[in-house]
PDB file of N, CA and C in Angstrom:
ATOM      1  N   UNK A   1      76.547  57.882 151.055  1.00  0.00           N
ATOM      2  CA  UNK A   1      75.261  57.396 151.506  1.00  0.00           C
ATOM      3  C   UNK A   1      75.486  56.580 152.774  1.00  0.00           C
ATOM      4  N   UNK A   2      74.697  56.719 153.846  1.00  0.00           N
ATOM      5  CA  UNK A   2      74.887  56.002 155.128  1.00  0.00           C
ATOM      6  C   UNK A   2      73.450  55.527 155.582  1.00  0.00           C
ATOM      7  N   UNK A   3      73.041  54.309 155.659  1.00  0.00           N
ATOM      8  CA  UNK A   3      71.926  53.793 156.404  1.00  0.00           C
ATOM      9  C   UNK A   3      71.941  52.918 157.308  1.00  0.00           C
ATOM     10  N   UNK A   4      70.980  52.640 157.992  1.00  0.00           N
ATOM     11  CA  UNK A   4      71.445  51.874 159.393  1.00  0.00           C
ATOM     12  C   UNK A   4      69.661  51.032 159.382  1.00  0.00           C
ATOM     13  N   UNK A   5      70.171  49.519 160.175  1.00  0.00           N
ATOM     14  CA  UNK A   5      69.413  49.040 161.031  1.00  0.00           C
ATOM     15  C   UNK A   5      69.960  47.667 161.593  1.00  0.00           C
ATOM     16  N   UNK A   6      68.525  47.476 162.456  1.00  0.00           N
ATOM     17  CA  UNK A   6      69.307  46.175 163.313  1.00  0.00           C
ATOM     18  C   UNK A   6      68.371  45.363 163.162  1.00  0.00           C
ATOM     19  N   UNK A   7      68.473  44.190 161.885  1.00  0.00           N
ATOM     20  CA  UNK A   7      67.722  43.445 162.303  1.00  0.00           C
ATOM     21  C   UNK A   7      67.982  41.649 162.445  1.00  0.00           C
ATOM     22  N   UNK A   8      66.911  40.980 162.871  1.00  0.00           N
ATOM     23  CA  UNK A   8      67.389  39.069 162.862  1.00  0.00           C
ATOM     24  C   UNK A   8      66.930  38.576 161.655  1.00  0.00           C
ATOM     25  N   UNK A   9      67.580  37.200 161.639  1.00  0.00           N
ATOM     26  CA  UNK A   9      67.153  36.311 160.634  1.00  0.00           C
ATOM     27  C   UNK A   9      65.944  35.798 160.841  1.00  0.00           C
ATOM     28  N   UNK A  10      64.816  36.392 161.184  1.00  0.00           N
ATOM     29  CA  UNK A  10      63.709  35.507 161.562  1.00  0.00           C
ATOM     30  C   UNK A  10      62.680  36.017 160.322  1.00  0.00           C
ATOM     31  N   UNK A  11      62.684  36.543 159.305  1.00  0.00           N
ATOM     32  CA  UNK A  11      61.809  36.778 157.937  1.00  0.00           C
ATOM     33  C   UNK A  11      60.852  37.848 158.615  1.00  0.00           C
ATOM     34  N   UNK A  12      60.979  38.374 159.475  1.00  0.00           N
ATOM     35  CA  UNK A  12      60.273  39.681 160.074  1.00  0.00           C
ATOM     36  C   UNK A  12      61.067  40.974 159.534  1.00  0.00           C
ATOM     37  N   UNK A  13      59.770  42.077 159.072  1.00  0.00           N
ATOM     38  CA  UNK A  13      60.323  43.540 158.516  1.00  0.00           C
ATOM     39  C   UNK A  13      60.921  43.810 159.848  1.00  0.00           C
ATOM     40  N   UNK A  14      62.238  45.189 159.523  1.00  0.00           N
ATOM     41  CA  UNK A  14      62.475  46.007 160.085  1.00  0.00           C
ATOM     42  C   UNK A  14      62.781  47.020 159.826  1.00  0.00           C
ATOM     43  N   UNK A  15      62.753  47.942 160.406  1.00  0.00           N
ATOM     44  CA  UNK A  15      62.660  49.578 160.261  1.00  0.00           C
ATOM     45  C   UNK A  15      64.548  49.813 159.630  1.00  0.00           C
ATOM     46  N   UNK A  16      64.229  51.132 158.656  1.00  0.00           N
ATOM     47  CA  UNK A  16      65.593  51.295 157.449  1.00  0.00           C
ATOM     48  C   UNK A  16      65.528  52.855 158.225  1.00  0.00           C
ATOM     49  N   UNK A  17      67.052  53.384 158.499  1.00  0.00           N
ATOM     50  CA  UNK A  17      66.849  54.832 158.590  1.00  0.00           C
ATOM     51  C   UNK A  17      67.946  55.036 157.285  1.00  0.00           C
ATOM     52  N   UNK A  18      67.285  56.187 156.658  1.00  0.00           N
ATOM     53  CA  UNK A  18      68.595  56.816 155.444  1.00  0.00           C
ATOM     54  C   UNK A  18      68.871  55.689 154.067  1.00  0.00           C
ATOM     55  N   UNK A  19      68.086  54.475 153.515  1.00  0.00           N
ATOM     56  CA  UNK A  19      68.484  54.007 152.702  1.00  0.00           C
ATOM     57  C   UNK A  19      67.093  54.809 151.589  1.00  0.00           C
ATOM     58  N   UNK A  20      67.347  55.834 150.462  1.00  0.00           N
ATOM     59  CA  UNK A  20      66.262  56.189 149.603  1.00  0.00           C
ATOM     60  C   UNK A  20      65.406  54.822 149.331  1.00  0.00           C
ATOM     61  N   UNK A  21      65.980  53.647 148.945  1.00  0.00           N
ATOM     62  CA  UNK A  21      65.294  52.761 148.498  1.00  0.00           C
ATOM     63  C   UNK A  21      64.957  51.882 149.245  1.00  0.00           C
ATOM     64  N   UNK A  22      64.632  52.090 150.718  1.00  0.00           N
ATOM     65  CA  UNK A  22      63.728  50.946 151.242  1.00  0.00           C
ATOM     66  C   UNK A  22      63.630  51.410 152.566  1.00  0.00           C
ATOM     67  N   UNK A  23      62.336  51.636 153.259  1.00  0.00           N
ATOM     68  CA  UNK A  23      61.754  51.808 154.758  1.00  0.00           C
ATOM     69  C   UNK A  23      62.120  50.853 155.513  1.00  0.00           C
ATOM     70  N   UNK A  24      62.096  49.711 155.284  1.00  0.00           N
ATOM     71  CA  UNK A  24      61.577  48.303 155.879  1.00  0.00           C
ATOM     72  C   UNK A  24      62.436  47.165 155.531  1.00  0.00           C
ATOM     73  N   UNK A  25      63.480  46.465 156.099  1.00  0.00           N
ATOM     74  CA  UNK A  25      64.141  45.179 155.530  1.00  0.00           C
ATOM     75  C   UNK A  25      64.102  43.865 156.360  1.00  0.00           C
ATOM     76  N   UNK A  26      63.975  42.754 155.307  1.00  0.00           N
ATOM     77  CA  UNK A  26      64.036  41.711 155.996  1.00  0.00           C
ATOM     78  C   UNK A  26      64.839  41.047 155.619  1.00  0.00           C
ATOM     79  N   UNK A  27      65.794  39.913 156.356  1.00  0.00           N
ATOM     80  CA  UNK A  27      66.861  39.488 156.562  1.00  0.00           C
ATOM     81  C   UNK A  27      66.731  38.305 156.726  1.00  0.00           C
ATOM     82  N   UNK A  28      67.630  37.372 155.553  1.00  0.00           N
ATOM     83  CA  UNK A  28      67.563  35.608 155.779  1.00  0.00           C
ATOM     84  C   UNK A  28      68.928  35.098 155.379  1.00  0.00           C
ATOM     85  N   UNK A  29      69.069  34.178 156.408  1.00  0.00           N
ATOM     86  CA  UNK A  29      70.372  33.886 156.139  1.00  0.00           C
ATOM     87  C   UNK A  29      70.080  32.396 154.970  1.00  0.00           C
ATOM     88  N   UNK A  30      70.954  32.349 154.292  1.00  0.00           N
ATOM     89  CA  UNK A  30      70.130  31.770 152.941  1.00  0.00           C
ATOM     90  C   UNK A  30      71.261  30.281 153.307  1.00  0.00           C
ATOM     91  N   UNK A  31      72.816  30.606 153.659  1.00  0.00           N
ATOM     92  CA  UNK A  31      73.947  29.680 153.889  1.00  0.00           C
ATOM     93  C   UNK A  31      74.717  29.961 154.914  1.00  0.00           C
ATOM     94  N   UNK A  32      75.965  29.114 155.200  1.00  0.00           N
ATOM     95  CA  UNK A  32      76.932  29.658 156.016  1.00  0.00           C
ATOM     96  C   UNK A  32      77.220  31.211 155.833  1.00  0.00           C
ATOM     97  N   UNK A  33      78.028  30.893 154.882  1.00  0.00           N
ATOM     98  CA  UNK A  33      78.014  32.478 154.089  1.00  0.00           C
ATOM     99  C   UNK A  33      77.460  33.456 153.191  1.00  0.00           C
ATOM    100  N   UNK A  34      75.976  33.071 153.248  1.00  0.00           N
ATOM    101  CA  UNK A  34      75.394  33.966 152.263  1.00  0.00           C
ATOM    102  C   UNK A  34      73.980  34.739 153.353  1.00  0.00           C
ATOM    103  N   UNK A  35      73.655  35.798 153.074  1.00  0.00           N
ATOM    104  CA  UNK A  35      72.749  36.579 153.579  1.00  0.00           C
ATOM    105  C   UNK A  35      72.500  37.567 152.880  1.00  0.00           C
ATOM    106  N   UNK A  36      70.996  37.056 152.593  1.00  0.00           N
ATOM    107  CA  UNK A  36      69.597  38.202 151.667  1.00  0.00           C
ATOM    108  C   UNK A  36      68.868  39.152 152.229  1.00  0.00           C
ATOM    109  N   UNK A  37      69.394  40.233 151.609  1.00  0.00           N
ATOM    110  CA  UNK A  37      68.177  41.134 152.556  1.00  0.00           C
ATOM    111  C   UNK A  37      67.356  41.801 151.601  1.00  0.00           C
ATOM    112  N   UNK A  38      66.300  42.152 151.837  1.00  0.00           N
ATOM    113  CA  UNK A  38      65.033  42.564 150.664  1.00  0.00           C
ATOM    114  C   UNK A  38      64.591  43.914 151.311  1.00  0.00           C
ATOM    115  N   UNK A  39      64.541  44.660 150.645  1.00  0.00           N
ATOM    116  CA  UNK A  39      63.911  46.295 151.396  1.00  0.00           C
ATOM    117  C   UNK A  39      62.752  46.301 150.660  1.00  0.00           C
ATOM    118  N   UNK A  40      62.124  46.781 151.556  1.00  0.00           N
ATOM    119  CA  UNK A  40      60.557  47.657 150.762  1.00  0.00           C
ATOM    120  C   UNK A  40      60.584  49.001 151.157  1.00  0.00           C
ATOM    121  N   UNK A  41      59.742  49.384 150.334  1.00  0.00           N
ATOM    122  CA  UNK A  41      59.281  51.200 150.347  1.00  0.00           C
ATOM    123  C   UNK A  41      58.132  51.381 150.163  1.00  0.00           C
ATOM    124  N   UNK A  42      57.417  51.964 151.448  1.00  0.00           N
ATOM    125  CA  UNK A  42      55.958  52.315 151.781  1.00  0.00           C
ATOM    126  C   UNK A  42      55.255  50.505 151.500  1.00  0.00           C
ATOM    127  N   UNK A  43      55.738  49.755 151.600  1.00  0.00           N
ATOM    128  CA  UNK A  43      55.291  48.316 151.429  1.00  0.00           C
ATOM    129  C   UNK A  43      55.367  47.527 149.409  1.00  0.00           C
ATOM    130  N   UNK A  44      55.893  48.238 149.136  1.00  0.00           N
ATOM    131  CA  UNK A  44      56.330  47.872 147.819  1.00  0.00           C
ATOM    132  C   UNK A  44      58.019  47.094 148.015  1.00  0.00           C
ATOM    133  N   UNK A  45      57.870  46.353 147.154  1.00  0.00           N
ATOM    134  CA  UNK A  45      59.544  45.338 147.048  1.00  0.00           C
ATOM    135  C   UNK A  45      59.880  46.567 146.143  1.00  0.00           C
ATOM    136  N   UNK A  46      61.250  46.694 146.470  1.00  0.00           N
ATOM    137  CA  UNK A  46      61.891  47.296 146.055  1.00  0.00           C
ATOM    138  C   UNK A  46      63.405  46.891 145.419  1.00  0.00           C
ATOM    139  N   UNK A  47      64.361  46.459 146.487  1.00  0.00           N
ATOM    140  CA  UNK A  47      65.816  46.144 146.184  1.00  0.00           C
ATOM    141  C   UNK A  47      66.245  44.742 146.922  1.00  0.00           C
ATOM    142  N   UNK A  48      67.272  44.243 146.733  1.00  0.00           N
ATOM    143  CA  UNK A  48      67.483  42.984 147.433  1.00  0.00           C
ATOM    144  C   UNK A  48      68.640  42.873 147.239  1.00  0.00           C
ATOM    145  N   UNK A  49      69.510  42.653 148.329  1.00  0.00           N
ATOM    146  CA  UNK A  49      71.010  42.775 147.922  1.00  0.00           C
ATOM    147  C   UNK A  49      71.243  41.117 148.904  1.00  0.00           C
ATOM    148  N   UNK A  50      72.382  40.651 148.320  1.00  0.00           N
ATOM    149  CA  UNK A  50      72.863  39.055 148.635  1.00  0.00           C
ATOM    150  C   UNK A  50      74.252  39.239 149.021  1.00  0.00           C
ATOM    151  N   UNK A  51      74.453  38.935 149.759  1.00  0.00           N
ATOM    152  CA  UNK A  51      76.131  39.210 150.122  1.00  0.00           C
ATOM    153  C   UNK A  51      76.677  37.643 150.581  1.00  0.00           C
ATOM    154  N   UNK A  52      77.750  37.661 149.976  1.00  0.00           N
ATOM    155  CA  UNK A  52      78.609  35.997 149.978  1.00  0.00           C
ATOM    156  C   UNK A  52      79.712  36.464 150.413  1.00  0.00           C
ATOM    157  N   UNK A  53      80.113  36.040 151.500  1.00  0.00           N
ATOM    158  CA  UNK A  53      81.504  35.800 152.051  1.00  0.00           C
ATOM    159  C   UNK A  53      82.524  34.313 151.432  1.00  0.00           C
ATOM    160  N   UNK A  54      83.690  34.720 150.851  1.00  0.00           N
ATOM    161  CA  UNK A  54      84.087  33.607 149.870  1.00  0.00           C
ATOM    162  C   UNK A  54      84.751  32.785 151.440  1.00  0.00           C
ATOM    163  N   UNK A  55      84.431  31.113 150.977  1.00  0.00           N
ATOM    164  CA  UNK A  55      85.157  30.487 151.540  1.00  0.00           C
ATOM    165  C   UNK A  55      86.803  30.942 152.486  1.00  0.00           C
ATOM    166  N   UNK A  56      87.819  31.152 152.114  1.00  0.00           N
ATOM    167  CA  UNK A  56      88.621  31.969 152.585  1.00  0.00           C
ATOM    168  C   UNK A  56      88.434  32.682 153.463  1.00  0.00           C
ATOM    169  N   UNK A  57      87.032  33.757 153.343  1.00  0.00           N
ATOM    170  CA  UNK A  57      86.508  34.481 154.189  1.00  0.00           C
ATOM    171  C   UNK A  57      87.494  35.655 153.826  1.00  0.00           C
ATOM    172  N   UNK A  58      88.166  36.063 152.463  1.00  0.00           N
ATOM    173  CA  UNK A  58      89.050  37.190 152.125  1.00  0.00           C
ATOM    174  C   UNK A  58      87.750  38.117 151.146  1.00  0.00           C
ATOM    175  N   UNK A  59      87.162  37.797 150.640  1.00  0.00           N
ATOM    176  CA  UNK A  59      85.998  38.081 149.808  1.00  0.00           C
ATOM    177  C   UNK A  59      84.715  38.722 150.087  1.00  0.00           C
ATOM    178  N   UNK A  60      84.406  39.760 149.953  1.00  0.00           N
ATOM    179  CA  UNK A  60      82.736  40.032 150.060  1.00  0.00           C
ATOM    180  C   UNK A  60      82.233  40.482 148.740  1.00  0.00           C
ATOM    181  N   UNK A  61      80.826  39.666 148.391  1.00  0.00           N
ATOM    182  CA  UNK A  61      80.629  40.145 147.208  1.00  0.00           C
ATOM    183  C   UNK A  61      79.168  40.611 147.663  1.00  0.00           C
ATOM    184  N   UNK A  62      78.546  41.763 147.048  1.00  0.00           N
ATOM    185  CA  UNK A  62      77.524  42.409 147.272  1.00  0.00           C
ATOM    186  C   UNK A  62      76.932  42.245 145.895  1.00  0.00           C
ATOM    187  N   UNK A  63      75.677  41.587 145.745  1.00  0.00           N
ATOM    188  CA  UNK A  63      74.601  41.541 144.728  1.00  0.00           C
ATOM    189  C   UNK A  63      73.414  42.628 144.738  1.00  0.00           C
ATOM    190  N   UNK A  64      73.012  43.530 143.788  1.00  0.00           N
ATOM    191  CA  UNK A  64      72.205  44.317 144.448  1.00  0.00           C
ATOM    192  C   UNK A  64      71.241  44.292 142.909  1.00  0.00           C
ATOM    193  N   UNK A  65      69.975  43.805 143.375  1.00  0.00           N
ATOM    194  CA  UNK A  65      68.952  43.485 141.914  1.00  0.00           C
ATOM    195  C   UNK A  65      67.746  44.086 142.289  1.00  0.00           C
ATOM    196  N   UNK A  66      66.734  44.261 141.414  1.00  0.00           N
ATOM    197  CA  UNK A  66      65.500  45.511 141.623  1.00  0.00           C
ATOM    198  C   UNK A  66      65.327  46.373 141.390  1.00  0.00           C
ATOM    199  N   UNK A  67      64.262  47.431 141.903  1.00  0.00           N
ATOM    200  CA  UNK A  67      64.187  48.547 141.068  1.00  0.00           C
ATOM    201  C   UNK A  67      64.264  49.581 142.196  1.00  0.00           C
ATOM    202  N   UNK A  68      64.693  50.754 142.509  1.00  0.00           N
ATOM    203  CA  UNK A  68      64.966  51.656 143.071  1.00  0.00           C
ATOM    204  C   UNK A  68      64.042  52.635 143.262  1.00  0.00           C
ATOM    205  N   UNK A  69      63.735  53.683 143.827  1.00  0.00           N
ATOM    206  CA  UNK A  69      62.609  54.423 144.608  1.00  0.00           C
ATOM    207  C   UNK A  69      62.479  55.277 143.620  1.00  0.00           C
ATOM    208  N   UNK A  70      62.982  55.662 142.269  1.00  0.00           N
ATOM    209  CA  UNK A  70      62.436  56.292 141.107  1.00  0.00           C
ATOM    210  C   UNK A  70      62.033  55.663 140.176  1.00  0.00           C
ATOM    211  N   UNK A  71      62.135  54.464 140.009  1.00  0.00           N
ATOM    212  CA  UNK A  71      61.313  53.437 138.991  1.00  0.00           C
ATOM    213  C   UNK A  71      62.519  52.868 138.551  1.00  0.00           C
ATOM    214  N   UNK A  72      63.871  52.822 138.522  1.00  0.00           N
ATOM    215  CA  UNK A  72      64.811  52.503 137.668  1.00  0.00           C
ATOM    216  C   UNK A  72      65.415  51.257 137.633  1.00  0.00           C
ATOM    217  N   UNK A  73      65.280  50.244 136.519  1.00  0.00           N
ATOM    218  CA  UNK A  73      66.092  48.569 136.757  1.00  0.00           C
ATOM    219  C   UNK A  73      67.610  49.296 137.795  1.00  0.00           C
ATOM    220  N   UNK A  74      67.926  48.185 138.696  1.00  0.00           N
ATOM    221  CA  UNK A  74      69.091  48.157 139.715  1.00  0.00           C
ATOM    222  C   UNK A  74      69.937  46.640 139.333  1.00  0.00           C
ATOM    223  N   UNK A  75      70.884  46.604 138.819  1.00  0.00           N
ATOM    224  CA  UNK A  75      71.703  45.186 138.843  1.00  0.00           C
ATOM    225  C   UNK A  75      73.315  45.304 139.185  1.00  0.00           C
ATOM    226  N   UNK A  76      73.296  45.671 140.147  1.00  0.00           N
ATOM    227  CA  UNK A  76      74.761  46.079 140.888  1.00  0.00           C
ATOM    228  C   UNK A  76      75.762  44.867 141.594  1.00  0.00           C
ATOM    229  N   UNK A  77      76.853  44.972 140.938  1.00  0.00           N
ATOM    230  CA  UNK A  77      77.727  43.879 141.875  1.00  0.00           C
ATOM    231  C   UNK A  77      79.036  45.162 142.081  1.00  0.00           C
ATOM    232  N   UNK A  78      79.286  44.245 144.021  1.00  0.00           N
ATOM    233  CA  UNK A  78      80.332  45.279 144.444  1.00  0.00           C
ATOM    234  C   UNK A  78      81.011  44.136 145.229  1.00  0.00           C
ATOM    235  N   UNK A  79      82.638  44.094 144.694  1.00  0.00           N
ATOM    236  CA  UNK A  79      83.648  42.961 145.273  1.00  0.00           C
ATOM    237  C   UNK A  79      84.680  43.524 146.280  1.00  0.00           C
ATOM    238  N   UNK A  80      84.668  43.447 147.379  1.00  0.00           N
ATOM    239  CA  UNK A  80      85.631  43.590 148.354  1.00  0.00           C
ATOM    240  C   UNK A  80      86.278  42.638 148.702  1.00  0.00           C
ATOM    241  N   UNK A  81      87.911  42.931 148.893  1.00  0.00           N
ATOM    242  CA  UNK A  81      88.791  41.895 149.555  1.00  0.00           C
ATOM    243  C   UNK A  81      90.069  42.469 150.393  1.00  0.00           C
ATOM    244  N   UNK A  82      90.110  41.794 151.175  1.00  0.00           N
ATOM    245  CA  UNK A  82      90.668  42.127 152.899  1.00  0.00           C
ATOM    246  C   UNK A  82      92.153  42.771 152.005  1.00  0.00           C
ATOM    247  N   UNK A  83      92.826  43.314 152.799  1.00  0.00           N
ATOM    248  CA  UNK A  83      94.344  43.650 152.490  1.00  0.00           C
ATOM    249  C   UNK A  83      95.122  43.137 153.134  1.00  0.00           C
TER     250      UNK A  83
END
């Protein structure tokens, strides 16, 4: 799966190409290291994923909560760390 966009921390939508579950995302930086982004679809909330960079800065953790573009509960965690 590959989706793309570019958007700021200013709580303004922006345009999603290629994510099934969301047209539209908006972007807040919540901490140093934490940043929320919320997608909608056709103007419905949809998904919201939280990503924390650990102190260290060796860490990415991806939170992904909501419901997905077929109706389905979403509660996904995905942990990356540098090599």
């Amino acid at each position: 799966m590959h989706w793309e966009y570019t958007a700021n921390f200013d709580g303004k939508p922006y345009p999603v190409t290629g994510n099934p579950d969301g047209d539209m995302v908006v972007a807040k930086r919540v901490s140093a290291n934490t940043i929320e982004t919320s997608y909608t679809l056709k103007g419905k909330p949809t998904t919201v994923n939280t990503r924390v960079v650990s102190a260290d800065g060796k860490t990415l953790t991806v939170t992904t909560t909501g419901t997905n573009a077929q109706g389905q509960k979403v509660n996904n965690v995905q942990v990356f760390e540098k090599g």
